[in-house]
Protein backbone atom coordinates (compact mmCIF):
# COMPACT_ATOMS: atom_id res chain seq x y z
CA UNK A 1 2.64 23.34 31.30
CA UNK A 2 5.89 25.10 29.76
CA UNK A 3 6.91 27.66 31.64
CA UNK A 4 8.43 30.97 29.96
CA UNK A 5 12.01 29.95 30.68
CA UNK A 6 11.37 26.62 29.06
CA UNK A 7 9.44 27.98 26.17
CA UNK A 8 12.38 30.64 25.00
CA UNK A 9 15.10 28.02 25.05
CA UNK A 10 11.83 25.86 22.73
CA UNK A 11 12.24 28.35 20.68
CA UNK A 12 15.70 29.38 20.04
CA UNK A 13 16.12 25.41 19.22
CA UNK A 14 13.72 26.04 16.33
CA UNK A 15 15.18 29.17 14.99
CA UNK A 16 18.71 27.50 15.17
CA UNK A 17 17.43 24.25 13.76
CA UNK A 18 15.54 26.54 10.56
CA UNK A 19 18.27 28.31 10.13
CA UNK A 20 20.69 25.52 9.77
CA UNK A 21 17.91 23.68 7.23
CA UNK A 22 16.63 26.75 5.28
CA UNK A 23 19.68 29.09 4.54
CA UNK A 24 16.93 31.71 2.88
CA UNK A 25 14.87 32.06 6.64
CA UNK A 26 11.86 31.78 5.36
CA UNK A 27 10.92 29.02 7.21
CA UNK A 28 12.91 30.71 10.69
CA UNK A 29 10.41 33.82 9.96
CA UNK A 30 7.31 32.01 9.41
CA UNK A 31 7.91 30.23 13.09
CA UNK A 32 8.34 34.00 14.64
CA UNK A 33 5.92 35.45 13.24
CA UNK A 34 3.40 32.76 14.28
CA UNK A 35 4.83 32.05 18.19
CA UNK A 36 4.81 35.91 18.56
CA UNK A 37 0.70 35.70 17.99
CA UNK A 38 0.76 32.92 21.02
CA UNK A 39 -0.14 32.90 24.30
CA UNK A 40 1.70 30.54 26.92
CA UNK A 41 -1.20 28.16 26.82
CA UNK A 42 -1.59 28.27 22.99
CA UNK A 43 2.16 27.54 22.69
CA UNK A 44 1.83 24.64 24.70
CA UNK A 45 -0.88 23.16 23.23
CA UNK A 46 1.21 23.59 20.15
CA UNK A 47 4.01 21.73 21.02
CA UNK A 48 2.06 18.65 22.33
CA UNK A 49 0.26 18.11 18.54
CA UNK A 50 1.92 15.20 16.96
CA UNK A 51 4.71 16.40 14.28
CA UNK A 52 3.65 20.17 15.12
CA UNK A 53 6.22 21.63 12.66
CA UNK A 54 6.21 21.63 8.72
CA UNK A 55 8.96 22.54 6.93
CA UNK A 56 7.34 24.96 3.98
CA UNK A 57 9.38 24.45 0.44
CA UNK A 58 9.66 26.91 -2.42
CA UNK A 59 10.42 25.90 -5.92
CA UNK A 60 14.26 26.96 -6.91
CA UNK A 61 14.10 29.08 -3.67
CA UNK A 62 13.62 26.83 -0.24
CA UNK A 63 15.26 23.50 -1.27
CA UNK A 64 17.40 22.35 1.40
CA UNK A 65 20.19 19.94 0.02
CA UNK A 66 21.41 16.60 2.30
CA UNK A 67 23.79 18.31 3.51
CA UNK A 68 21.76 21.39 5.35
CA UNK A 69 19.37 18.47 6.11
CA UNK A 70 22.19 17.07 8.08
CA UNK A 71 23.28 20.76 9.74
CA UNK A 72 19.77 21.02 11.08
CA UNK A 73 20.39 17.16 12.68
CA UNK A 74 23.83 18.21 14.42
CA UNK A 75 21.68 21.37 15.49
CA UNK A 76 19.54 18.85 17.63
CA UNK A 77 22.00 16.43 18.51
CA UNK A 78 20.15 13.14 17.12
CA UNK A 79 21.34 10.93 14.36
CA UNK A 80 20.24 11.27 10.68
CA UNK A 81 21.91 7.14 10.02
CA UNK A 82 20.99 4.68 12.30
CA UNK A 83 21.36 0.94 12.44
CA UNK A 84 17.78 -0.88 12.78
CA UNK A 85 17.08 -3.83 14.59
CA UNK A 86 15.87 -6.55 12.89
CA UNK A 87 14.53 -9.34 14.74
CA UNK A 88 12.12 -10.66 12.68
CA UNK A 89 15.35 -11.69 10.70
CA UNK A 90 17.45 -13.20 13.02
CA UNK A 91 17.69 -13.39 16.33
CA UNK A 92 21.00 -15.02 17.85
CA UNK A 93 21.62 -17.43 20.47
CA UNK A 94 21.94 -14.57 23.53
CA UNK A 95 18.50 -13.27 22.23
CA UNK A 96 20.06 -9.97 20.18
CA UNK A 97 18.65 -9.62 16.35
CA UNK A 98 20.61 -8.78 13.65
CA UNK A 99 21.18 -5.10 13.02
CA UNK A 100 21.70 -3.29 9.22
CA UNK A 101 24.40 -1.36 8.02
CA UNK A 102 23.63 2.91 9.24
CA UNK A 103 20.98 3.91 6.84
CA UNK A 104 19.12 7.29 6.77
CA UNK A 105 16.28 6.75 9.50
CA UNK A 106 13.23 9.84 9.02
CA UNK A 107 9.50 9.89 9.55
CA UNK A 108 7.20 8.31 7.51
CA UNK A 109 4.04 9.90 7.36
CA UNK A 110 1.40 6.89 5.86
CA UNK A 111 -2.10 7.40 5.67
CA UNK A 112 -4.44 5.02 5.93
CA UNK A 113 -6.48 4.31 2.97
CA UNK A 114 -10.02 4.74 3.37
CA UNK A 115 -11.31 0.92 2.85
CA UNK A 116 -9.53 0.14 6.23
CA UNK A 117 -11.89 2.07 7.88
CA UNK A 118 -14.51 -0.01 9.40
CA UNK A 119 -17.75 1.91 8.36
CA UNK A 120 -16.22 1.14 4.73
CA UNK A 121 -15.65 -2.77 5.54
CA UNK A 122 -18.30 -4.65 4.18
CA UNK A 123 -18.65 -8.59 3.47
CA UNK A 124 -20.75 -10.60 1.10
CA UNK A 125 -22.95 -12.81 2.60
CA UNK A 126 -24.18 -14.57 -0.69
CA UNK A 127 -22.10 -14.39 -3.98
CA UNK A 128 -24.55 -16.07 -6.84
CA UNK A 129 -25.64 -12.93 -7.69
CA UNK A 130 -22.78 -11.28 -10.07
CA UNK A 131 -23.04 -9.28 -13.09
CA UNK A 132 -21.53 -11.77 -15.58
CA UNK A 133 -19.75 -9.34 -17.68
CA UNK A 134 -17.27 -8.52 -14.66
CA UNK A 135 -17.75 -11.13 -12.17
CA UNK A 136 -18.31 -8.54 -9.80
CA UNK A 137 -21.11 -8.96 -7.09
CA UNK A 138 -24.19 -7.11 -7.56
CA UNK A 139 -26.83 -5.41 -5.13
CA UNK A 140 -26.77 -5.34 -1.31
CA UNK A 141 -24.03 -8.45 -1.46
CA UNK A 142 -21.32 -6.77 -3.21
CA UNK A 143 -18.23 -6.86 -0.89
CA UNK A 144 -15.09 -4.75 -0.67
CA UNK A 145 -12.92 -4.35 -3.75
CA UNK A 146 -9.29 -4.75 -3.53
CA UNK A 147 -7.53 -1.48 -5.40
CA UNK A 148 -4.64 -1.60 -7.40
CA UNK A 149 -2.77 0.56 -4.77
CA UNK A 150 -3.52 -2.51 -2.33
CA UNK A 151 -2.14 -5.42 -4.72
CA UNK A 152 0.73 -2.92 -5.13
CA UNK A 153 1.09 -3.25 -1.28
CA UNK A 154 0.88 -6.78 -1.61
CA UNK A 155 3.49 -7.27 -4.37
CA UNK A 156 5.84 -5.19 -2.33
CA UNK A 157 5.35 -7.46 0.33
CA UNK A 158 6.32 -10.37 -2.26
CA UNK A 159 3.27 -12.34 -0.75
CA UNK A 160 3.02 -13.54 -4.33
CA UNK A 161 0.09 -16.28 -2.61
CA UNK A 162 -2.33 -13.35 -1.72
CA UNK A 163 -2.25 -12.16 -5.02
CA UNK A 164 -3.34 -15.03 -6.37
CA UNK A 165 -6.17 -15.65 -3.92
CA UNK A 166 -7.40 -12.34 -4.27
CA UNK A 167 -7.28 -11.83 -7.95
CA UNK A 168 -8.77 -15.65 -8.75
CA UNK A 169 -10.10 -17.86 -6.35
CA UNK A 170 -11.73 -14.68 -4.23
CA UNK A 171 -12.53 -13.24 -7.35
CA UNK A 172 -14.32 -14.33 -11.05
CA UNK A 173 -12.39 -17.52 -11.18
CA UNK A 174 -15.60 -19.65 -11.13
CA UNK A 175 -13.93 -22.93 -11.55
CA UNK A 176 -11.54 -22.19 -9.04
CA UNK A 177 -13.68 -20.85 -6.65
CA UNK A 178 -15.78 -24.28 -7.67
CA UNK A 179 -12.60 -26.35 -6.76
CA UNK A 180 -11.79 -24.76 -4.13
CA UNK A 181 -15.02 -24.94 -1.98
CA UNK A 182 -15.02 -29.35 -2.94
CA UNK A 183 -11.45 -29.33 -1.71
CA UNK A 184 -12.98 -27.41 1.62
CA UNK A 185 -15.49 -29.64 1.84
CA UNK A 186 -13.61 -33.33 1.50
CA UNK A 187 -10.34 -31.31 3.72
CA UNK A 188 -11.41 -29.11 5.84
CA UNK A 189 -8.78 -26.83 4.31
CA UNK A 190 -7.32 -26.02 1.11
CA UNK A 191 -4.53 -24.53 -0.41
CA UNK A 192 -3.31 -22.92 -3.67
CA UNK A 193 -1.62 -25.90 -4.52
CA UNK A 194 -5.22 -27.71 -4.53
CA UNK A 195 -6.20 -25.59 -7.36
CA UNK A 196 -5.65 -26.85 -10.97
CA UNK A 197 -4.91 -22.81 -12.34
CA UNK A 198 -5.96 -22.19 -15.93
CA UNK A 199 -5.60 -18.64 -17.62
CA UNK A 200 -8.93 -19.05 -19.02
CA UNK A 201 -10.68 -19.25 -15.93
CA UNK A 202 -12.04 -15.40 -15.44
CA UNK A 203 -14.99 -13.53 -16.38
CA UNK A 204 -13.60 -10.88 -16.65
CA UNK A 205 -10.84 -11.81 -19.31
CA UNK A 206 -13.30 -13.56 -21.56
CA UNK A 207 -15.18 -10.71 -21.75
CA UNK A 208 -12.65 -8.02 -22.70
CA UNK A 209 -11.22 -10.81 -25.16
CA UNK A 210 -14.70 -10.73 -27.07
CA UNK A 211 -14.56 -6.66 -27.09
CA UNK A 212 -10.67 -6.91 -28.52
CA UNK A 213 -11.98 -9.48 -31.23
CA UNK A 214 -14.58 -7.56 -32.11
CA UNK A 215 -11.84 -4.77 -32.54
CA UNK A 216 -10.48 -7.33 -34.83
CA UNK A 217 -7.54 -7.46 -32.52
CA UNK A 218 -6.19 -10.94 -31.14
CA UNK A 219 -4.31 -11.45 -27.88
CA UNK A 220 -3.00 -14.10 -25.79
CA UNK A 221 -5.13 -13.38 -22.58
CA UNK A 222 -6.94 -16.60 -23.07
CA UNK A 223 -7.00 -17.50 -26.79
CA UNK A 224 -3.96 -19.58 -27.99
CA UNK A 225 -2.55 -19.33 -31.45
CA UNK A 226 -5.60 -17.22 -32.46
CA UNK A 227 -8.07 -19.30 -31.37
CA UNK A 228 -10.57 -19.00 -28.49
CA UNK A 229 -10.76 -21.52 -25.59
CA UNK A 230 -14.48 -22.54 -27.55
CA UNK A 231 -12.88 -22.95 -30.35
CA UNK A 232 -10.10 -25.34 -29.42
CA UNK A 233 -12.53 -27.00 -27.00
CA UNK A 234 -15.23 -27.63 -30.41
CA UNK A 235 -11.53 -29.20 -31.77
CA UNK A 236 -10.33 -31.09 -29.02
CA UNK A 237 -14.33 -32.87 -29.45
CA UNK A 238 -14.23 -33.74 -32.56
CA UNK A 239 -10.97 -35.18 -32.66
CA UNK A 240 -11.84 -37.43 -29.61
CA UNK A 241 -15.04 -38.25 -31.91
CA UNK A 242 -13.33 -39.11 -34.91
């Protein structure tokens, strides 16, 4: 429990700290205003939320700059550049990891996105039913979608292999997904490099390539000097036949 002593030096930190950060003291007022409303108990509880203080912004008015940023830092005596550890790296002989150059070291506030949640996890237990416009699985089988904000994650990541697994093989690439489940099969395993990739192998690309040719536009999503993979396939035939 802070005691009374304890919770007026709490406080004159924070007015110090806001006034160093917000040169206006609209933030320092805000903060008196709402401790003077508080009992001991309530103040305590306060200070043991996680991240209990917001800073509030104004347009053109509350705008701190880098430099009051780093005022309100010397205010509480902790570093606004750190070097980080990085030991997934390097790690020397002696067991120390490599460190960076000082670079600006602040919070982070990431929320989880809601199809990590485990209520939302779902997994398909039998994929033959799809709706063959999409590829997509229909009914009580149809599993968890990945979201552009998670490839995004991915590509940040520059796991360049997931992609392609989750986009193809775990996706409308039939043949691939075909392939794939042989190669598992004869293996035991089997790897991206097992899988003979062709850009004409998705469902969903064959279909929006109809809807752009009935647009009377042509693109190069799977068609090849304005012809369709059926078309150069009827070719490749008759040539063979001939």
């Amino acid at each position: 429990m802070i005691t009374p002593e304890q919770r007026e030096q709490i406080e004159l930190t924070i007015y110090k700290t806001f006034d160093a950060v917000d040169k206006t003291g609209a933030n320092t007022q805000y903060y008196k205003e709402l401790f003077a409303g508080m009992s001991d108990r309530q103040f305590d509880t306060f200070m043991h939320r996680r991240l209990p203080f917001r800073f509030h912004t104004q347009l053109f008015k509350v705008e701190p700059s880098m430099s009051d940023v780093f005022d309100g830092f010397r205010i509480l005596k902790k570093p606004l550049m750190e070097k980080v550890k990085l030991p997934y790296v390097h790690i020397n002989k002696n067991g120390s990891p490599i460190e960076t150059k000082e670079c600006l070291v602040v919070y982070c506030n990431i929320k989880r996105m809601k199809q990590m949640r485990a209520k939302k996890t779902n997994t398909a237990v039998e994929i033959s039913k799809r709706d063959m416009k999409t590829g997509r699985l229909d009914g009580e089988d149809k599993g968890g979608l990945e979201s552009n904000k998670e490839f995004e994650g991915v590509a940040a990541l520059g796991l360049e292999g997931t992609i392609i697994e989750n986009a193809r093989i775990k996706a409308d690439a039939m043949r691939a997904k075909s392939e794939a489940y042989n190669t598992i099969n004869v293996k035991g395993e089997v790897s991206l490099a097992d899988i003979d990739a062709d850009k004409t192998d998705s469902i969903a690309k064959n279909t929006f390539n109809v809807y752009l040719i009935g647009a009377n536009l042509h693109s190069n999503l799977v068609d090849e000097d304005y012809y369709t993979p059926h078309t150069l396939n009827r070719r490749k035939k008759n040539m063979r036949e001939s």
